[in-house]
PDB file of N, CA and C in Angstrom:
ATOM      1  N   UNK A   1    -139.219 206.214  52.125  1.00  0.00           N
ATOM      2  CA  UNK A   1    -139.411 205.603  53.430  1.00  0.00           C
ATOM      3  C   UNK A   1    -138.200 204.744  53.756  1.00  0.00           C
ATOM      4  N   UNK A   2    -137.558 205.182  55.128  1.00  0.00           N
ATOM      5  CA  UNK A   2    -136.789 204.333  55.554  1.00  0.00           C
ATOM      6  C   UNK A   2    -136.921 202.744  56.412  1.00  0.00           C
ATOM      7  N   UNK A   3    -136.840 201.468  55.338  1.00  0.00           N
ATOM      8  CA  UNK A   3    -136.445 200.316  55.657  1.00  0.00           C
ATOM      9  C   UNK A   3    -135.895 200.106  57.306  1.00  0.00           C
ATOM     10  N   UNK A   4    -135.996 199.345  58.213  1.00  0.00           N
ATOM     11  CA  UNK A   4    -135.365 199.157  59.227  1.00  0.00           C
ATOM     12  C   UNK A   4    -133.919 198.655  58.473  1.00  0.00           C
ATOM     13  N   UNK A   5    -134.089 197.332  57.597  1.00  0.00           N
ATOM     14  CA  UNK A   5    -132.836 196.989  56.705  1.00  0.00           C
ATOM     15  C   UNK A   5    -132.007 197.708  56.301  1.00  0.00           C
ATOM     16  N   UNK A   6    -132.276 199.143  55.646  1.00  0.00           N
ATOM     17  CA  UNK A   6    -131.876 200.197  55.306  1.00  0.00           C
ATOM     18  C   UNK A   6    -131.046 200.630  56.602  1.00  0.00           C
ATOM     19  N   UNK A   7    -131.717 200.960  57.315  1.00  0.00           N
ATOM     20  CA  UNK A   7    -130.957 201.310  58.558  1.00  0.00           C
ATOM     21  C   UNK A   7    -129.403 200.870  59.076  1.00  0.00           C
ATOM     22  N   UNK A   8    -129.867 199.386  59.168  1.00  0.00           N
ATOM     23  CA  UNK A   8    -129.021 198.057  59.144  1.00  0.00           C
ATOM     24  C   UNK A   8    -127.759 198.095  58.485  1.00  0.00           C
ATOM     25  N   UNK A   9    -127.967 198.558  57.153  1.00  0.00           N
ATOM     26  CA  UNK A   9    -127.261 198.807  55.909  1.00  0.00           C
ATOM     27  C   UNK A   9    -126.445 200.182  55.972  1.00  0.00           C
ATOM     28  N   UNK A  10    -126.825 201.008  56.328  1.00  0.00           N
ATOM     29  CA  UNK A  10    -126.099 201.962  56.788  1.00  0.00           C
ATOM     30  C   UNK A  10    -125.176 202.098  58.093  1.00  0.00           C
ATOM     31  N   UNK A  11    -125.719 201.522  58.788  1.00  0.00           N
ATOM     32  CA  UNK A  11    -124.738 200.753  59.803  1.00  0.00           C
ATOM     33  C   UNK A  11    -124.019 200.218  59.963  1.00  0.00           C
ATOM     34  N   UNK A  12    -123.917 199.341  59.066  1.00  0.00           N
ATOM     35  CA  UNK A  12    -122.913 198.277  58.647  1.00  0.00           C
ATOM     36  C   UNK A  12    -121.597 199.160  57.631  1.00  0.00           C
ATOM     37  N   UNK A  13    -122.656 200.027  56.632  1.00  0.00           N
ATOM     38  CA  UNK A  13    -121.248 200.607  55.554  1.00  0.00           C
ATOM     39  C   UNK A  13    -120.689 201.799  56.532  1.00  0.00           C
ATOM     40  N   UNK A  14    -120.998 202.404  57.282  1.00  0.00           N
ATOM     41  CA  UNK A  14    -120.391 203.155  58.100  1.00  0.00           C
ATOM     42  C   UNK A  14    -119.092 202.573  59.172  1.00  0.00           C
ATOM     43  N   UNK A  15    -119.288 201.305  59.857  1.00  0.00           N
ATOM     44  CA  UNK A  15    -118.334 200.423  60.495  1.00  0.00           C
ATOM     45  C   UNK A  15    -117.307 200.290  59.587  1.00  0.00           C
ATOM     46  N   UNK A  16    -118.115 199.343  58.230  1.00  0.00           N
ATOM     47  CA  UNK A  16    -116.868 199.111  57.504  1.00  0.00           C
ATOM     48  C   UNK A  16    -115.854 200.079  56.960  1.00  0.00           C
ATOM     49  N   UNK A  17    -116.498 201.088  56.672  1.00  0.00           N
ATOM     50  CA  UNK A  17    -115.968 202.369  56.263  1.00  0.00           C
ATOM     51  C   UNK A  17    -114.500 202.916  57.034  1.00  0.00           C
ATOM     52  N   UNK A  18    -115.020 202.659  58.497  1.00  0.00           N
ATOM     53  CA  UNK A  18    -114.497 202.939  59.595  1.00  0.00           C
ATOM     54  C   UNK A  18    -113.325 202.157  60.015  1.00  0.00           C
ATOM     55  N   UNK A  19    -114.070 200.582  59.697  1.00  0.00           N
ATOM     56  CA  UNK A  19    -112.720 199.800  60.086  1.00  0.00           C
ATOM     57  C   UNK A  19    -111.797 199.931  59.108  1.00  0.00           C
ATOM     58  N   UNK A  20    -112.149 199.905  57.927  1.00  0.00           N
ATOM     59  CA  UNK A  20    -111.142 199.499  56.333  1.00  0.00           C
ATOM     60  C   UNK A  20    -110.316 201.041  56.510  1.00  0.00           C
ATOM     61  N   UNK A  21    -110.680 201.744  57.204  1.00  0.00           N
ATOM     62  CA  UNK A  21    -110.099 203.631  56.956  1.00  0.00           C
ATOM     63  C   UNK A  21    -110.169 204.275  55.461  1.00  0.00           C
ATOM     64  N   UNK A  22    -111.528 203.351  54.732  1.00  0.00           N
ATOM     65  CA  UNK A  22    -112.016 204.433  53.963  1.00  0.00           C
ATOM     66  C   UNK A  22    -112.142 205.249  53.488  1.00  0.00           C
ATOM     67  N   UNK A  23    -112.250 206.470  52.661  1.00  0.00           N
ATOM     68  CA  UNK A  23    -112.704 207.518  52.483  1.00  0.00           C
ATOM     69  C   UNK A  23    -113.460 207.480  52.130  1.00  0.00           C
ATOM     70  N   UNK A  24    -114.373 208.700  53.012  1.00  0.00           N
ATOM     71  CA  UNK A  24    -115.956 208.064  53.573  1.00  0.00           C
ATOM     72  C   UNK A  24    -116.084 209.840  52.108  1.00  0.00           C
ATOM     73  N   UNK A  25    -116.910 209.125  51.303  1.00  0.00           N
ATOM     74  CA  UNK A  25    -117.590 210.549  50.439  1.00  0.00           C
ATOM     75  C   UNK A  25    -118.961 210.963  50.413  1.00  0.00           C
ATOM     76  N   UNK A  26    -118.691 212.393  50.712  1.00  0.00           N
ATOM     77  CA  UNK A  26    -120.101 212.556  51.292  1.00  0.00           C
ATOM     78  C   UNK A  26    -121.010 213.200  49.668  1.00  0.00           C
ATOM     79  N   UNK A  27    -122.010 212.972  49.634  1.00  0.00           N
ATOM     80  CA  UNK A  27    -122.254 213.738  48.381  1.00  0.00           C
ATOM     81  C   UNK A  27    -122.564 214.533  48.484  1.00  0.00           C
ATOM     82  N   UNK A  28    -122.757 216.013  46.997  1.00  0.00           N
ATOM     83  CA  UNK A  28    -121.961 217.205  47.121  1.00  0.00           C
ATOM     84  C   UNK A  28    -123.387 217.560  46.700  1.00  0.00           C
ATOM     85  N   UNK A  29    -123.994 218.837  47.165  1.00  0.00           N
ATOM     86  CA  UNK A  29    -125.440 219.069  46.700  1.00  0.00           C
ATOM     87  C   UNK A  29    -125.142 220.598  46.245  1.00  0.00           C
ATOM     88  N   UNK A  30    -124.414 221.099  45.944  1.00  0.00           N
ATOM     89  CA  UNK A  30    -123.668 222.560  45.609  1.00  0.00           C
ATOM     90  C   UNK A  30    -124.266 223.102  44.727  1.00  0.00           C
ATOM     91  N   UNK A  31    -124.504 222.224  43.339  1.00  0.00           N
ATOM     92  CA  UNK A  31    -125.478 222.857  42.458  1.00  0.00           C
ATOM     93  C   UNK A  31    -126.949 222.969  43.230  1.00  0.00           C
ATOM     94  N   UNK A  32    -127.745 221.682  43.930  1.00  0.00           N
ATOM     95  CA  UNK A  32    -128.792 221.996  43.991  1.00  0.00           C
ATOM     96  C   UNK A  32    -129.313 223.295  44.923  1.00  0.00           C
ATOM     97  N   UNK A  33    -128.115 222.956  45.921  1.00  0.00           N
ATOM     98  CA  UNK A  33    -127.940 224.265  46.800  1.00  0.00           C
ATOM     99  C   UNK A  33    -127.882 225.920  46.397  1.00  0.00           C
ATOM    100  N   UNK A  34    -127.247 226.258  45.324  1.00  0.00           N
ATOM    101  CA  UNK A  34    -127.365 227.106  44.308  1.00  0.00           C
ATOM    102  C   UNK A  34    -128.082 227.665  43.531  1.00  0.00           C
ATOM    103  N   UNK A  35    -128.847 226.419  42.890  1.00  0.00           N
ATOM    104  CA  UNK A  35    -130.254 226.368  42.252  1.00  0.00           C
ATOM    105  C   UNK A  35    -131.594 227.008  43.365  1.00  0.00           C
ATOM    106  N   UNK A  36    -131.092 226.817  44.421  1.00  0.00           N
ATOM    107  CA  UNK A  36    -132.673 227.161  45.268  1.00  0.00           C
ATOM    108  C   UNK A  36    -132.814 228.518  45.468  1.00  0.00           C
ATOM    109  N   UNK A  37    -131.114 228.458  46.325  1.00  0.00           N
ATOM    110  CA  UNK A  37    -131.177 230.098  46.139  1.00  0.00           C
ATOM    111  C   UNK A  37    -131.270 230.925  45.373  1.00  0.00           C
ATOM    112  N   UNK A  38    -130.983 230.777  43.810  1.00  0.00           N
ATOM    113  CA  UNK A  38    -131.397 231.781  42.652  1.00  0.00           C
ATOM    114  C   UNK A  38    -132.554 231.393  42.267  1.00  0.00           C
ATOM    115  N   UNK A  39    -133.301 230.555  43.073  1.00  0.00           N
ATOM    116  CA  UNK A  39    -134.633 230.635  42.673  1.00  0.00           C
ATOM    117  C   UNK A  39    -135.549 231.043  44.034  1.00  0.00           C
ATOM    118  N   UNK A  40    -135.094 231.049  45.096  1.00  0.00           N
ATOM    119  CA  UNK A  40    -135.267 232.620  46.148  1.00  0.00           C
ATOM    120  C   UNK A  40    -135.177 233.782  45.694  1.00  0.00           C
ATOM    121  N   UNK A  41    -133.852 234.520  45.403  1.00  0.00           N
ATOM    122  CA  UNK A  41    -133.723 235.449  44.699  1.00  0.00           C
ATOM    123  C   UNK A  41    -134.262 235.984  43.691  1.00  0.00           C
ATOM    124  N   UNK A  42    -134.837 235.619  42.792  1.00  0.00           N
ATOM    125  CA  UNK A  42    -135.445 235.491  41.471  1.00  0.00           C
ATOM    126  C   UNK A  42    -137.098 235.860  42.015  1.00  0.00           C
ATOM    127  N   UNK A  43    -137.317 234.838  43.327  1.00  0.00           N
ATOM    128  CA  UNK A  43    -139.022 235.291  43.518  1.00  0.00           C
ATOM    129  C   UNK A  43    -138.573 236.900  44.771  1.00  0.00           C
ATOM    130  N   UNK A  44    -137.691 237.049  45.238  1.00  0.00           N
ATOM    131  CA  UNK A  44    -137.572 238.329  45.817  1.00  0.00           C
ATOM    132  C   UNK A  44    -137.234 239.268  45.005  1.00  0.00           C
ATOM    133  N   UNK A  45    -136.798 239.467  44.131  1.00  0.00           N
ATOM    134  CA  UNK A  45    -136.608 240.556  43.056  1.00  0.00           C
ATOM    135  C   UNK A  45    -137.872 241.071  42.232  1.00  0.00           C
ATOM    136  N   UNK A  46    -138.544 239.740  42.152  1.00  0.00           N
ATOM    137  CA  UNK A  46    -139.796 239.636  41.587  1.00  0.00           C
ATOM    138  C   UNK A  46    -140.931 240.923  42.827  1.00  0.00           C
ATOM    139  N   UNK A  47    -140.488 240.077  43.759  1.00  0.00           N
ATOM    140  CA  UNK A  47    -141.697 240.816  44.917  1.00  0.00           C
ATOM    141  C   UNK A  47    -141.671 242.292  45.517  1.00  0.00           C
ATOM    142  N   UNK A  48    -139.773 242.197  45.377  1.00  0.00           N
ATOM    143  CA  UNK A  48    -139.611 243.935  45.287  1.00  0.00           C
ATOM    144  C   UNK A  48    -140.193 244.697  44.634  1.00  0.00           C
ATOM    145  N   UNK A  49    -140.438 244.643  43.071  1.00  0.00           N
ATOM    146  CA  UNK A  49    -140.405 245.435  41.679  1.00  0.00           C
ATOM    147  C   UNK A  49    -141.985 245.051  41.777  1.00  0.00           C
ATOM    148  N   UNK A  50    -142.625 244.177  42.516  1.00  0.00           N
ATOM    149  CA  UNK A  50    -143.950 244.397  42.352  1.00  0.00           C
ATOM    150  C   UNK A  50    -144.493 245.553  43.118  1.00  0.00           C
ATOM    151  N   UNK A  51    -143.764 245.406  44.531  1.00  0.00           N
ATOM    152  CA  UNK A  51    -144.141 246.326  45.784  1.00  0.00           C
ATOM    153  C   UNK A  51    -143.515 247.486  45.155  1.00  0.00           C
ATOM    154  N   UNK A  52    -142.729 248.241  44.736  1.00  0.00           N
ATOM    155  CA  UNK A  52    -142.070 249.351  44.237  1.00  0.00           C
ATOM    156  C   UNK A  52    -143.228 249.876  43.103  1.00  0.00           C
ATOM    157  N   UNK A  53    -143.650 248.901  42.359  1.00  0.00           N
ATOM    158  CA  UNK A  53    -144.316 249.538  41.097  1.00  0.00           C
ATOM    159  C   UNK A  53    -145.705 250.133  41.513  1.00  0.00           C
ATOM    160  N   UNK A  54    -146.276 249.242  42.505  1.00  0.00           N
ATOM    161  CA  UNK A  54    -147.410 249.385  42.940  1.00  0.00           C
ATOM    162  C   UNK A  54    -147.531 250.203  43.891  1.00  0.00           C
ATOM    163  N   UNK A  55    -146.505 250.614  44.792  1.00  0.00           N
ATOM    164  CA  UNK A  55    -146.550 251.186  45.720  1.00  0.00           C
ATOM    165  C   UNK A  55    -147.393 251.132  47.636  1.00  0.00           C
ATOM    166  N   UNK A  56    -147.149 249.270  46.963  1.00  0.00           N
ATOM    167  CA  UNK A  56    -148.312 249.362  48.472  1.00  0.00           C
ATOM    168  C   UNK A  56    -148.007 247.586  48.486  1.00  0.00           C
ATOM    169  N   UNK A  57    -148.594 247.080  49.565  1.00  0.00           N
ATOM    170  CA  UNK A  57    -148.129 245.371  49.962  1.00  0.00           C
ATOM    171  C   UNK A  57    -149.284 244.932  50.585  1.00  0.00           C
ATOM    172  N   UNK A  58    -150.331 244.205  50.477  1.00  0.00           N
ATOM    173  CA  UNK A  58    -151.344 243.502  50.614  1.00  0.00           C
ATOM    174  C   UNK A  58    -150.946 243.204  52.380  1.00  0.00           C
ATOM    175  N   UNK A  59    -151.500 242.625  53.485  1.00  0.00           N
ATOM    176  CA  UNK A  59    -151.371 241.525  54.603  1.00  0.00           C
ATOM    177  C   UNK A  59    -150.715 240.634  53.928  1.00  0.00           C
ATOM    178  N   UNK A  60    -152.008 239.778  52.933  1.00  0.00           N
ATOM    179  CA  UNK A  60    -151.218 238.363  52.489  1.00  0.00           C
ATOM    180  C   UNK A  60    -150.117 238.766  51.999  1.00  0.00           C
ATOM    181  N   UNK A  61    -149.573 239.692  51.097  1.00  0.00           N
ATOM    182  CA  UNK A  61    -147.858 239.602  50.264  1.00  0.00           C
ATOM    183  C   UNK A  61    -146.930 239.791  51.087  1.00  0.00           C
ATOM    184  N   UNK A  62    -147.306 240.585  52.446  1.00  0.00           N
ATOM    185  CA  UNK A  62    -146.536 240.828  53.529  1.00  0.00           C
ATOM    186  C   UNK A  62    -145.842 239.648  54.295  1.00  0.00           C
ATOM    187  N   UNK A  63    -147.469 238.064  54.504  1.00  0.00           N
ATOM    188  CA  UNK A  63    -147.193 237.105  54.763  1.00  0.00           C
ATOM    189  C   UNK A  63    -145.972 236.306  53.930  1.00  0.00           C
ATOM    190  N   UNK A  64    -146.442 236.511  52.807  1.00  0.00           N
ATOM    191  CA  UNK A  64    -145.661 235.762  51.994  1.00  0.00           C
ATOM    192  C   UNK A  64    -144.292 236.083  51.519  1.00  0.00           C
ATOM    193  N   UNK A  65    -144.134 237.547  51.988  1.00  0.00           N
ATOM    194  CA  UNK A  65    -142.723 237.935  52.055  1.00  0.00           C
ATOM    195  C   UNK A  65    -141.970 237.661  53.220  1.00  0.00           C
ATOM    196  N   UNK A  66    -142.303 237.704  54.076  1.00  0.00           N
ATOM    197  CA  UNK A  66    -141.604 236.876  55.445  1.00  0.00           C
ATOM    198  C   UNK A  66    -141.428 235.632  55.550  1.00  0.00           C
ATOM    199  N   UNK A  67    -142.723 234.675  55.228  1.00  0.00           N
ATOM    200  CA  UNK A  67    -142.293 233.510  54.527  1.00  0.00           C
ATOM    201  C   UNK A  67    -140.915 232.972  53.539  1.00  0.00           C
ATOM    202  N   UNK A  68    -140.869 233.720  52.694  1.00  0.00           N
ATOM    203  CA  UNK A  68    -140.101 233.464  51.955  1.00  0.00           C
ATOM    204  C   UNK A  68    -138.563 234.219  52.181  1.00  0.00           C
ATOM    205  N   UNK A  69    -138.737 235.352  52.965  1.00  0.00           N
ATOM    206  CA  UNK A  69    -137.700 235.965  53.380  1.00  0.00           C
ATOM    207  C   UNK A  69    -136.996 234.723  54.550  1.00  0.00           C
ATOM    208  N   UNK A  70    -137.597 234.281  55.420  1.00  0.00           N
ATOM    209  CA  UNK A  70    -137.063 233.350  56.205  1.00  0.00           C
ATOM    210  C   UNK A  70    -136.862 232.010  55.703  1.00  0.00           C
ATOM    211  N   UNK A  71    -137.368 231.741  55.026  1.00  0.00           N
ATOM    212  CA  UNK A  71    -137.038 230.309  54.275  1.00  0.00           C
ATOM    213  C   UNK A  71    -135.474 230.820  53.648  1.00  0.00           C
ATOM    214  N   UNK A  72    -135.397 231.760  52.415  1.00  0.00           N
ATOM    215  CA  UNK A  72    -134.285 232.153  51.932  1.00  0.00           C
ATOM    216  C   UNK A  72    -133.153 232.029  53.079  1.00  0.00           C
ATOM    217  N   UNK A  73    -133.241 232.755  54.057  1.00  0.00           N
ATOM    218  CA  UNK A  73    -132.619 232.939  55.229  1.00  0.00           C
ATOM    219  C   UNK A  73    -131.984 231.823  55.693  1.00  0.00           C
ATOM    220  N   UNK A  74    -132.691 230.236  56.060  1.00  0.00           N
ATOM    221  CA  UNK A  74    -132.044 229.290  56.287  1.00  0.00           C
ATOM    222  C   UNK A  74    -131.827 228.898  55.045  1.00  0.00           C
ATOM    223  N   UNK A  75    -131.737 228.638  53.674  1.00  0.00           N
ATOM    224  CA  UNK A  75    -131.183 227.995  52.836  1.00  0.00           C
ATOM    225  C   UNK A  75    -129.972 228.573  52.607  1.00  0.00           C
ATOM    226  N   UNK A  76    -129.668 229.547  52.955  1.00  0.00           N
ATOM    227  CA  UNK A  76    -128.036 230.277  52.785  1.00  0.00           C
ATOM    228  C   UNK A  76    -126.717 229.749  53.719  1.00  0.00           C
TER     229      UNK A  76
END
């Protein structure tokens, strides 16, 4: 939960940042970013080789493949 203070505080290190000419560092989420997607991938490979083996896709797995097909979709 964001503090109004918090707010305040970010406001303030952003000015100063700004006035001092700073280098403003942003932090780097590359692994976690990485991590999600091979763990997208990992449940779509999964859902292929289920639908392939079985030869057929439920409504719900259908749901849940579009689901997850579009989620994947914006995390890329």
């Amino acid at each position: 939960m964001l503090l109004e203070s918090d707010g305040e505080n970010f406001v303030q290190y952003v000015n100063r940042s700004l006035d001092e000419e700073e280098d403003f560092h942003f932090l780097r989420f590359e692994f976690l970013q990485r991590l999600n997607i091979a763990q997208f991938e990992v449940k779509l490979v999964r859902m292929k080789s289920q639908f392939q083996k079985s030869g057929k896709a439920s409504p719900a797995e259908l749901d849940t493949l579009q689901t997850t097909l579009a989620a994947y979709g914006q995390s890329s």
